[in-house]
N, C-alpha and C. Protein backbone atom coordinates (compact mmCIF):
# COMPACT_ATOMS: atom_id res chain seq x y z
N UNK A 1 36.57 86.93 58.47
CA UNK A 1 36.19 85.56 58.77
C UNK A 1 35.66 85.48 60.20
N UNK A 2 34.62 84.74 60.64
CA UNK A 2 34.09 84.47 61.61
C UNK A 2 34.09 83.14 62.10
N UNK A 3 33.68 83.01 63.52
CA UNK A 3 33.53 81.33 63.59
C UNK A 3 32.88 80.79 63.24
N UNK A 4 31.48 81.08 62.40
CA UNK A 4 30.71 80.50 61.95
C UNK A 4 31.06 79.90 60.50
N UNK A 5 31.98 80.88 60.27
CA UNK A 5 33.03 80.32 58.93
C UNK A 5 33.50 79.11 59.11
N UNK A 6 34.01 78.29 59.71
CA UNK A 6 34.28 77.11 60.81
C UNK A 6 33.37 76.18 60.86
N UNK A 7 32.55 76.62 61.75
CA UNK A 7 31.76 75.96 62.17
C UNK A 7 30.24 76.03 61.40
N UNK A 8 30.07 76.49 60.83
CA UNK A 8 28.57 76.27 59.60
C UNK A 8 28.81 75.05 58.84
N UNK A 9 30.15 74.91 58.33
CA UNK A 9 29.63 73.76 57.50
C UNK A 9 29.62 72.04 58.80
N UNK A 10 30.38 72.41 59.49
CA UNK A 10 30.55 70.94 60.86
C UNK A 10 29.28 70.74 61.35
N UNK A 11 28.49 71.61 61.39
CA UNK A 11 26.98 71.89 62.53
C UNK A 11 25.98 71.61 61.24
N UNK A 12 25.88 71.09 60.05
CA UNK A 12 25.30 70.91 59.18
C UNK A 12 23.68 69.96 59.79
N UNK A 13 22.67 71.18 59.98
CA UNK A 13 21.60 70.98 60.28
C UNK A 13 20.96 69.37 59.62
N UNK A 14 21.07 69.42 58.32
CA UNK A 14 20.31 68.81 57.54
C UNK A 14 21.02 67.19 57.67
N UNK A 15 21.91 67.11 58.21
CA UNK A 15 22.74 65.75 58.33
C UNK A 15 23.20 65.12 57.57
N UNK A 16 23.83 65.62 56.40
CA UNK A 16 24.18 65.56 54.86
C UNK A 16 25.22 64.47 55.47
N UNK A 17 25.08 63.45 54.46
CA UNK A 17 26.53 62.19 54.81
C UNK A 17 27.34 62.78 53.57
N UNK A 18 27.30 63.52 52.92
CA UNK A 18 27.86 63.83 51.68
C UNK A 18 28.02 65.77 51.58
N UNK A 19 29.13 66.07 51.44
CA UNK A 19 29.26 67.29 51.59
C UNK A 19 30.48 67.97 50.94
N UNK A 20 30.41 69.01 50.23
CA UNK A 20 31.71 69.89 50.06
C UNK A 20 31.41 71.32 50.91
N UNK A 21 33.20 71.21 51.58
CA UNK A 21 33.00 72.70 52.57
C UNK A 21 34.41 73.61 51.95
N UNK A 22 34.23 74.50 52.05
CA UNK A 22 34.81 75.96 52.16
C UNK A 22 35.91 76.04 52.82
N UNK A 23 37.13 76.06 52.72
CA UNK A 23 37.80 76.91 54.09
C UNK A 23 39.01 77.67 53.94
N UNK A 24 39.02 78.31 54.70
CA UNK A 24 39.80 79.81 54.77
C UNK A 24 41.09 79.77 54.89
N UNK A 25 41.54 78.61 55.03
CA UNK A 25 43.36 78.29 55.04
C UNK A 25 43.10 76.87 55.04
N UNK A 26 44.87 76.57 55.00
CA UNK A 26 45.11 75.42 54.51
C UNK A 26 45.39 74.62 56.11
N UNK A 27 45.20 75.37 56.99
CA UNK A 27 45.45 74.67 58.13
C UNK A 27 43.59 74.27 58.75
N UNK A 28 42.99 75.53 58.59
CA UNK A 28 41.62 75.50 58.65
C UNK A 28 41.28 74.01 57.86
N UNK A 29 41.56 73.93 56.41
CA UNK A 29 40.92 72.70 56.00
C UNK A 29 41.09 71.64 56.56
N UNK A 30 42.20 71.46 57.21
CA UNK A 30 42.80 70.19 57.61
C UNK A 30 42.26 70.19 58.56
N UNK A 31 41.71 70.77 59.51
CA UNK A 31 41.18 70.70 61.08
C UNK A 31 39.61 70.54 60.73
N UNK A 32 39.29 71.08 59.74
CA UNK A 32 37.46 70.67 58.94
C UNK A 32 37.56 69.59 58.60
N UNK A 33 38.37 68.74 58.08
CA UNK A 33 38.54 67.68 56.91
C UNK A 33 38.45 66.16 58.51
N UNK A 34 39.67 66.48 59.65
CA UNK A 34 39.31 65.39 60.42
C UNK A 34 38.21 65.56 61.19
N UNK A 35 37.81 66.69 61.11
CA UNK A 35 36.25 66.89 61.82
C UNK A 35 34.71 66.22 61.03
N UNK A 36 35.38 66.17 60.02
CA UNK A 36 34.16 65.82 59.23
C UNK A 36 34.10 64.59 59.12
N UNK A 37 35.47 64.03 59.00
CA UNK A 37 35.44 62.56 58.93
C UNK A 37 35.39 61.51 60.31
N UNK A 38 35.67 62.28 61.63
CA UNK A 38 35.38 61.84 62.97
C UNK A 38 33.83 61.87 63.01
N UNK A 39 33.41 62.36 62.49
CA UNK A 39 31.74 63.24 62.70
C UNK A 39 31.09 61.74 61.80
N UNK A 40 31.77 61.10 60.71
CA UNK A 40 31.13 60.27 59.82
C UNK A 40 30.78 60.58 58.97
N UNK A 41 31.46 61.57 58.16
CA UNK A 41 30.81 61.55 56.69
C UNK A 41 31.21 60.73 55.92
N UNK A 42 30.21 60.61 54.91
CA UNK A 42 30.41 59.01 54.21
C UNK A 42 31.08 59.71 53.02
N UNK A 43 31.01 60.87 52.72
CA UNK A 43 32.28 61.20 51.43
C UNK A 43 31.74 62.73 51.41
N UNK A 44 33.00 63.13 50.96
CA UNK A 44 32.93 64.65 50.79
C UNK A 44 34.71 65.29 50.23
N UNK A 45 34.49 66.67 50.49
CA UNK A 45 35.62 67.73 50.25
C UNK A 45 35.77 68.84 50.73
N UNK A 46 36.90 69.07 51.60
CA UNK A 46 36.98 70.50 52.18
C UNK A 46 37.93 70.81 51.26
N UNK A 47 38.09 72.27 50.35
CA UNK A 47 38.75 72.40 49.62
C UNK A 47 39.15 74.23 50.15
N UNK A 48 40.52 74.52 49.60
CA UNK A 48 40.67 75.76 49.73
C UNK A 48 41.53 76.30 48.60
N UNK A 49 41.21 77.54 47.92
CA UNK A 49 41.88 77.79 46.69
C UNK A 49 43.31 78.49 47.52
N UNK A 50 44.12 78.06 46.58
CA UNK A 50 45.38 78.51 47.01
C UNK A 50 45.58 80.35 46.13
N UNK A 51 44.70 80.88 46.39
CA UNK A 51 44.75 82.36 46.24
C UNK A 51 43.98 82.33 46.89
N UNK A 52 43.70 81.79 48.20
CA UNK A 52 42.82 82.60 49.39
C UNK A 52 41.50 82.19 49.68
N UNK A 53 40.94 81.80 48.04
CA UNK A 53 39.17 81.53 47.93
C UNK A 53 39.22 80.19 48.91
N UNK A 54 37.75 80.57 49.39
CA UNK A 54 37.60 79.39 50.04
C UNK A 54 36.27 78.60 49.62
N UNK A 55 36.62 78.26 48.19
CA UNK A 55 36.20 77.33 47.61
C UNK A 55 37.07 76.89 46.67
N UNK A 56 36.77 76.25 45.57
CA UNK A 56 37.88 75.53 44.49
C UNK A 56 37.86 76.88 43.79
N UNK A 57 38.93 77.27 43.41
CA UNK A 57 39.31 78.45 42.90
C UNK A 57 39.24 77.94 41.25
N UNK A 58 39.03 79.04 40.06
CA UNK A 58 40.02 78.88 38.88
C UNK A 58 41.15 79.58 38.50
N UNK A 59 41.96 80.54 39.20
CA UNK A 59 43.10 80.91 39.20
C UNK A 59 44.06 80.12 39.31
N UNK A 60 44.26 79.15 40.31
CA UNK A 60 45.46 78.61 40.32
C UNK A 60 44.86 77.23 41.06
N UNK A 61 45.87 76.58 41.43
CA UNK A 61 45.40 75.20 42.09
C UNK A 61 44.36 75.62 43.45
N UNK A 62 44.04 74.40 43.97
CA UNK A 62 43.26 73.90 45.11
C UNK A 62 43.39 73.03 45.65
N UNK A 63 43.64 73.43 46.95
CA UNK A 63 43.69 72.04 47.70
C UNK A 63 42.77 71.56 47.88
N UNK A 64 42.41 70.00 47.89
CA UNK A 64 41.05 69.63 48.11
C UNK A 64 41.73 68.13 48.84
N UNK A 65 40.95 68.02 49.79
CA UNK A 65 40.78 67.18 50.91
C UNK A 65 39.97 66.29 51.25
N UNK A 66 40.03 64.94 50.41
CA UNK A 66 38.48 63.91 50.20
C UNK A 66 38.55 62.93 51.09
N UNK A 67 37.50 63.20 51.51
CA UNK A 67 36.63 62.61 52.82
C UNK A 67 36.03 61.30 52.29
N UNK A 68 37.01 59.63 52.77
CA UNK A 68 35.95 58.62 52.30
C UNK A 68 36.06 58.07 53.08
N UNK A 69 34.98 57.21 53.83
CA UNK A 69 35.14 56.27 54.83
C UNK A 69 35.59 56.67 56.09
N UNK A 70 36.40 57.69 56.36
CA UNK A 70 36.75 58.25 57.07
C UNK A 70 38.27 58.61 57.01
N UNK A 71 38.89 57.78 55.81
CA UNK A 71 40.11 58.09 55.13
C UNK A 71 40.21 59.67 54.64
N UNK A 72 41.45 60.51 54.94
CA UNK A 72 41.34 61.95 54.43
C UNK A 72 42.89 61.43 53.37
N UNK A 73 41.79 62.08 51.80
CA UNK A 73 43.54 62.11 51.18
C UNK A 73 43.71 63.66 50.67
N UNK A 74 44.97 63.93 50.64
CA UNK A 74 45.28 65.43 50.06
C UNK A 74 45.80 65.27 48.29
N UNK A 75 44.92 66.24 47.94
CA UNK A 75 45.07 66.47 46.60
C UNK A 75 44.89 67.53 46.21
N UNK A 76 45.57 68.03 45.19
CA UNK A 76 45.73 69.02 44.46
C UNK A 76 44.64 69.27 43.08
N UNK A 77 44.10 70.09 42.80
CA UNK A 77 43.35 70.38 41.40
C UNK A 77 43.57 71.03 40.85
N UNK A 78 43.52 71.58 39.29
CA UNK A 78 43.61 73.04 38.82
C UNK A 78 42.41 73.23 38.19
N UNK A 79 42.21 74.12 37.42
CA UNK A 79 41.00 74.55 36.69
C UNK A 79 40.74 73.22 35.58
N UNK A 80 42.01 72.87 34.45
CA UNK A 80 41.91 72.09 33.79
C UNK A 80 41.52 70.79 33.76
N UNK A 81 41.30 70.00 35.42
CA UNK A 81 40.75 68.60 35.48
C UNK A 81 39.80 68.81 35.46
N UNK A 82 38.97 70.10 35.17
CA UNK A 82 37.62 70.30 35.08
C UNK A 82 37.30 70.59 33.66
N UNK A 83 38.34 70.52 32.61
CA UNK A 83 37.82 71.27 31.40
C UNK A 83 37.62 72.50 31.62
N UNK A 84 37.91 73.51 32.61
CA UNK A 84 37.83 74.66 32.41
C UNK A 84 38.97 75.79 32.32
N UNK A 85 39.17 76.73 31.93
CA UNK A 85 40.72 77.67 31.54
C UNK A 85 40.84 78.12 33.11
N UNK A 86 41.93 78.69 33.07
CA UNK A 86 42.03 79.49 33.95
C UNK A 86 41.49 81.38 34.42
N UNK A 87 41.16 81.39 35.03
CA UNK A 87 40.83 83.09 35.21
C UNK A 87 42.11 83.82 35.88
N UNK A 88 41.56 85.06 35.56
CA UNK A 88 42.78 86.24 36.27
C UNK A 88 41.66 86.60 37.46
N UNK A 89 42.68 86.41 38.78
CA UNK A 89 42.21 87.00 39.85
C UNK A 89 40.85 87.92 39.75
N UNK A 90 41.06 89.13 39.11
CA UNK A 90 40.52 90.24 38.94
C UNK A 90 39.04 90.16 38.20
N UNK A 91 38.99 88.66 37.68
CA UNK A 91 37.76 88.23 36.82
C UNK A 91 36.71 88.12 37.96
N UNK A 92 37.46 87.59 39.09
CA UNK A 92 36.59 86.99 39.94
C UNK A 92 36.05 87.79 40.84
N UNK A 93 36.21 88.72 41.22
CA UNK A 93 36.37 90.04 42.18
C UNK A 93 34.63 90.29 42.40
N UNK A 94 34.23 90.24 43.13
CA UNK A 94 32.89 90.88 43.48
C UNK A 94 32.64 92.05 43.80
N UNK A 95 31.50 92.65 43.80
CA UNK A 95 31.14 94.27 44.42
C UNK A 95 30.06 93.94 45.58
N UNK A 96 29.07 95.03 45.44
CA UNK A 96 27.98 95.14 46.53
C UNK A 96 27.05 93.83 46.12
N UNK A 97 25.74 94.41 47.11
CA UNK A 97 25.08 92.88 46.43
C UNK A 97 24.02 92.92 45.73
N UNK A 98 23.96 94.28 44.95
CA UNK A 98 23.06 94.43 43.73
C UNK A 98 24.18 94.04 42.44
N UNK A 99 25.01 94.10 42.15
CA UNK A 99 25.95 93.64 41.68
C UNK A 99 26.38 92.69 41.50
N UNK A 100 26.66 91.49 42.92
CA UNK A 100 26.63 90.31 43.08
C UNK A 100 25.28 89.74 42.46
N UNK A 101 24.21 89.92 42.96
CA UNK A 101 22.97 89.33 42.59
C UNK A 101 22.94 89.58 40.67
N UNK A 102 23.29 90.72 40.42
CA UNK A 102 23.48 91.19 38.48
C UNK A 102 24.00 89.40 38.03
N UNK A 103 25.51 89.83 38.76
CA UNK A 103 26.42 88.53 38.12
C UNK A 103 25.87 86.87 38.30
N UNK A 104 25.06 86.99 39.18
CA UNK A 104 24.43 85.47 39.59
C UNK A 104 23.33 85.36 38.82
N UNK A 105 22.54 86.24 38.51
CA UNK A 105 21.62 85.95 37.31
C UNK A 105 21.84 85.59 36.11
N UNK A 106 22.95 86.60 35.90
CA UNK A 106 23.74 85.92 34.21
C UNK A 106 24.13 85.21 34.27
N UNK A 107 24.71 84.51 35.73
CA UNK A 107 25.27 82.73 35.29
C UNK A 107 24.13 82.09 35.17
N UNK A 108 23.42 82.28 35.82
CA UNK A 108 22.20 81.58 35.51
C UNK A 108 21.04 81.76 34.72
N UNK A 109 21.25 82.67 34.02
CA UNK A 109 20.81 82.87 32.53
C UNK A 109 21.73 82.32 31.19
N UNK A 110 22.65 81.54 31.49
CA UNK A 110 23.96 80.84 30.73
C UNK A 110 24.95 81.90 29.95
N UNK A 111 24.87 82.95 30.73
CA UNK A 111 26.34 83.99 30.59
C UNK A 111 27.81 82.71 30.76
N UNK A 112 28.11 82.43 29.75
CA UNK A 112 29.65 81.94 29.87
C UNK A 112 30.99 83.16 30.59
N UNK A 113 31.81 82.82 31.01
CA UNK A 113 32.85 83.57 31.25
C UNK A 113 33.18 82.46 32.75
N UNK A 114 33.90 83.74 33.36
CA UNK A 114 34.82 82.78 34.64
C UNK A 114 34.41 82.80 35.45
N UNK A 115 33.28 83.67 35.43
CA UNK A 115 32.25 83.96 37.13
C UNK A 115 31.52 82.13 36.67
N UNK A 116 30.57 82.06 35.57
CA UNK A 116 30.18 80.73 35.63
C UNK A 116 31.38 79.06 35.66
N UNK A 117 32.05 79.47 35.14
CA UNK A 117 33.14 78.53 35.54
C UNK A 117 33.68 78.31 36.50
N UNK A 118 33.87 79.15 37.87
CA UNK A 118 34.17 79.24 38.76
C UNK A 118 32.89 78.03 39.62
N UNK A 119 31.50 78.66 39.13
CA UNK A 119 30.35 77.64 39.66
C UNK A 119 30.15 76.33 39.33
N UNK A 120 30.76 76.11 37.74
CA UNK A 120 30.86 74.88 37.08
C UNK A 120 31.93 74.23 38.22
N UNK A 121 32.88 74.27 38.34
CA UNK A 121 33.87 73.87 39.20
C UNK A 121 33.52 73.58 40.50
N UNK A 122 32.71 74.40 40.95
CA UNK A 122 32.57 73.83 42.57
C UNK A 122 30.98 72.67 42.83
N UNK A 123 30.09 73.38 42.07
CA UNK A 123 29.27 72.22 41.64
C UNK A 123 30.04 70.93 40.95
N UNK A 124 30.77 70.92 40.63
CA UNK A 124 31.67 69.44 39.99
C UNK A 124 31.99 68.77 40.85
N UNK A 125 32.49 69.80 41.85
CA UNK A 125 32.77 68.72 43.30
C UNK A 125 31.94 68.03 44.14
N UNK A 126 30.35 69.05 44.15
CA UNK A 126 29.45 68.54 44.58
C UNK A 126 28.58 66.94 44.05
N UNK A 127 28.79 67.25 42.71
CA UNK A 127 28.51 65.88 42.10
C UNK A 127 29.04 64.89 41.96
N UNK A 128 31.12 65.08 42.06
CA UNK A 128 31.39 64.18 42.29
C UNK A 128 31.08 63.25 43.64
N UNK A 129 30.67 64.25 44.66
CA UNK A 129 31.25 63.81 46.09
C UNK A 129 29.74 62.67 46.27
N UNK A 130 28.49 63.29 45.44
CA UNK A 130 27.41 62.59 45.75
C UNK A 130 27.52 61.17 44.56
N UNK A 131 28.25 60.84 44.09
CA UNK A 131 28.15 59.74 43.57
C UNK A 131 27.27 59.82 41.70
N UNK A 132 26.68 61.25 41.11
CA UNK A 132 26.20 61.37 40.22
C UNK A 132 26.95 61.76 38.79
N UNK A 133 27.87 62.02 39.20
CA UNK A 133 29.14 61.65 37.99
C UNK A 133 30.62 61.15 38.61
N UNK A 134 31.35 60.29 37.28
CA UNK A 134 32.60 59.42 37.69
C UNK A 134 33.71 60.54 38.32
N UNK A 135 33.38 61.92 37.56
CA UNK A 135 35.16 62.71 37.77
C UNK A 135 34.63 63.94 37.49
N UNK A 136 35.50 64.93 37.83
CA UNK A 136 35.15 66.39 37.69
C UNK A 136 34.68 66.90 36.61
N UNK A 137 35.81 66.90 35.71
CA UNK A 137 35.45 67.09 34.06
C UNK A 137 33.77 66.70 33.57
N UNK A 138 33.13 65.57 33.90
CA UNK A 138 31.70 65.39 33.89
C UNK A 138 30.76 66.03 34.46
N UNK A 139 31.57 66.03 35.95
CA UNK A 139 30.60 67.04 36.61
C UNK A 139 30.86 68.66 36.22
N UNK A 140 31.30 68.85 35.72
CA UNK A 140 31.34 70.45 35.29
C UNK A 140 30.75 70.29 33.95
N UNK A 141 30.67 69.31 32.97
CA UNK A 141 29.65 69.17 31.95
C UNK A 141 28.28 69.17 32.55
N UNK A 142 27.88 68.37 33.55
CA UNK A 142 26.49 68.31 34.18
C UNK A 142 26.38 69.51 34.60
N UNK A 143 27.18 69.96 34.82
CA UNK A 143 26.52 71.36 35.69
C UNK A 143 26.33 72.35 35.03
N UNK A 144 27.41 72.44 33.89
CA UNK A 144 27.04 73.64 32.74
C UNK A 144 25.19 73.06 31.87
N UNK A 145 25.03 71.74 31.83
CA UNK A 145 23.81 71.00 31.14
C UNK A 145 22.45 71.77 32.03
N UNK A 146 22.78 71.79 33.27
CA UNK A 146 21.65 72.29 34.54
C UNK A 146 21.71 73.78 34.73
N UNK A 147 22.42 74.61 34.11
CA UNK A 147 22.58 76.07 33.47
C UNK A 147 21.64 75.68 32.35
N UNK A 148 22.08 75.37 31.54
CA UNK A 148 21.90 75.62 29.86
C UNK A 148 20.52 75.57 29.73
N UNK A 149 20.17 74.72 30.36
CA UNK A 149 18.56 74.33 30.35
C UNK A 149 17.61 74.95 31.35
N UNK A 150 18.13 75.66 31.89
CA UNK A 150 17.09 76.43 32.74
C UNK A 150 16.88 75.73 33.69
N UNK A 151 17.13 74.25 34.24
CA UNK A 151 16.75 73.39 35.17
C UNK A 151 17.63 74.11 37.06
N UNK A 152 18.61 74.71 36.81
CA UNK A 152 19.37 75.53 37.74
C UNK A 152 18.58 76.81 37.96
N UNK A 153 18.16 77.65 37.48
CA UNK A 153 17.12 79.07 37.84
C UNK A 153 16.32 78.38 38.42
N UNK A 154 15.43 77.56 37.73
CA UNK A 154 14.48 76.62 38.23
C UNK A 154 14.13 76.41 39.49
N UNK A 155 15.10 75.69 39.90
CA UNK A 155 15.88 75.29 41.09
C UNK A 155 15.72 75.84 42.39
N UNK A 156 16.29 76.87 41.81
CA UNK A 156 16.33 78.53 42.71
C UNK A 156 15.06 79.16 42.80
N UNK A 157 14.45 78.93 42.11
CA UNK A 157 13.07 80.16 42.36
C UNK A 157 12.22 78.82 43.01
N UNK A 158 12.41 78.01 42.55
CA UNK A 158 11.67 76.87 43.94
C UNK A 158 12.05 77.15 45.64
N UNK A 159 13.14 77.12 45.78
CA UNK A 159 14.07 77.15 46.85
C UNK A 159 13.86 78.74 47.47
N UNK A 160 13.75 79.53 46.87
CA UNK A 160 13.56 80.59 47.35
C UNK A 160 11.71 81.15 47.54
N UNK A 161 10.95 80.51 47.01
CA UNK A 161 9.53 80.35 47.29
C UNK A 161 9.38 79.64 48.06
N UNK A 162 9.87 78.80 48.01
CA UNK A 162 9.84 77.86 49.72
C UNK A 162 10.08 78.56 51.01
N UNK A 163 11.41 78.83 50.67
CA UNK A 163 11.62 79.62 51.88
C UNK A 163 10.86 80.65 52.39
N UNK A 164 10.61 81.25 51.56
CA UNK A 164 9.71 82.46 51.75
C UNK A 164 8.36 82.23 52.14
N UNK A 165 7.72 81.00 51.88
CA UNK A 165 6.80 79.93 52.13
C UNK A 165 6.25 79.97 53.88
N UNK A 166 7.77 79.16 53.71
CA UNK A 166 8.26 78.80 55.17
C UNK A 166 8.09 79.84 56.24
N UNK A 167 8.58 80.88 55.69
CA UNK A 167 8.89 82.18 57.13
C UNK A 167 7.68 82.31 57.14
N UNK A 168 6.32 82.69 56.17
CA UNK A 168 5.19 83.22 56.34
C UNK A 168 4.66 82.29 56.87
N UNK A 169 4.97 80.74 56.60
CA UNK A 169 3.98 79.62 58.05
C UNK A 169 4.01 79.93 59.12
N UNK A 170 5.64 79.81 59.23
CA UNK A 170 6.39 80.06 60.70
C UNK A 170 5.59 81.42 61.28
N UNK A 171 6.15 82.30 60.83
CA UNK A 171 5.65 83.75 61.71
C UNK A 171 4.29 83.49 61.83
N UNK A 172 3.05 83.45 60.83
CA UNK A 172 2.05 82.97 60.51
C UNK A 172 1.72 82.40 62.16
N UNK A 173 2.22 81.20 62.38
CA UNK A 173 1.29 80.43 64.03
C UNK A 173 2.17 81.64 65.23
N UNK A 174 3.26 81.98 64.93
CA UNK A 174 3.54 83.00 66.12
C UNK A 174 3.01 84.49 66.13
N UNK A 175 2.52 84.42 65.09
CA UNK A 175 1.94 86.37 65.08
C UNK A 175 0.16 85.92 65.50
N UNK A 176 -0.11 84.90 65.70
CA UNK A 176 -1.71 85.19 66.27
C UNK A 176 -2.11 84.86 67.44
């Protein structure tokens, strides 16, 4: 863990009033959670899986920490307020990042299992936090709907042509 672990999601370039963050302990969240809400976010979630992940886990619960108004409440989740099962640790486990990149294509080619459920779940939070579904369980339906349909790859190969866009503008006026 680094400080940018910390501090990446607080320094949020783009000025998002709406946000879910990551964090690496349960003391970490709590020191993100009044930072975010001193800072003014108009709603969000710092969440930390209680096996370590520092996102909403599906192994076991999560703490999650919602940011409204500037009110912080503590709550607990499991896999199931999402409609989704639980995984074994070991489901979730990553390798290198030809490997990683393997497993991120098949979620996003609509490979079911716990690697995509794991994404259903934290995208759920994202939608709840922006106001586009009532409760988790929906938002992990919406989000498996934005898999299923190809509208999520989509997404991504926009986002990543952009970017790539971008650097060749950028360098582009500084290389002449």
């Amino acid at each position: 863990r680094t400080a940018f672990n910390l501090l990446g999601p607080l320094t949020n370039p783009a000025g998002a009033n709406v946000q879910v963050a990551g964090a690496p302990s349960v003391r970490a969240a709590e020191l993100m959670a009044q930072t975010l809400a001193s800072l003014g976010l108009f709603r969000g979630y710092v969440v930390h899986g209680l096996d370590g992940l520092d996102e909403i886990t599906t192994t076991t619960e999560t703490l999650m920490l919602e940011i409204r108004g500037g009110a912080i409440a503590h709550n607990t989740v499991v896999p199931e307020d999402f409609g989704i099962p639980r995984a074994k640790p070991e489901d979730l486990k990553g390798a290198d990042r030809d490997t990683n990149c393997e497993i991120a294509r098949s979620i996003l080619s609509g490979k079911k299992g716990p690697g995509r459920d794991i994404v259903l779940v934290n995208a759920s939070a994202a939608l709840v936090a922006s106001g586009m579904v009532p409760d988790f369980r929906s938002g992990a339906l919406k989000a498996a709907e934005s898999i299923d349909s190809g509208a999520a790859r989509r997404i991504l190969t926009h986002l990543v042509e952009f970017t790539n866009n971008s650097k060749r503008f950028c360098f582009e006026g500084v290389l002449r």
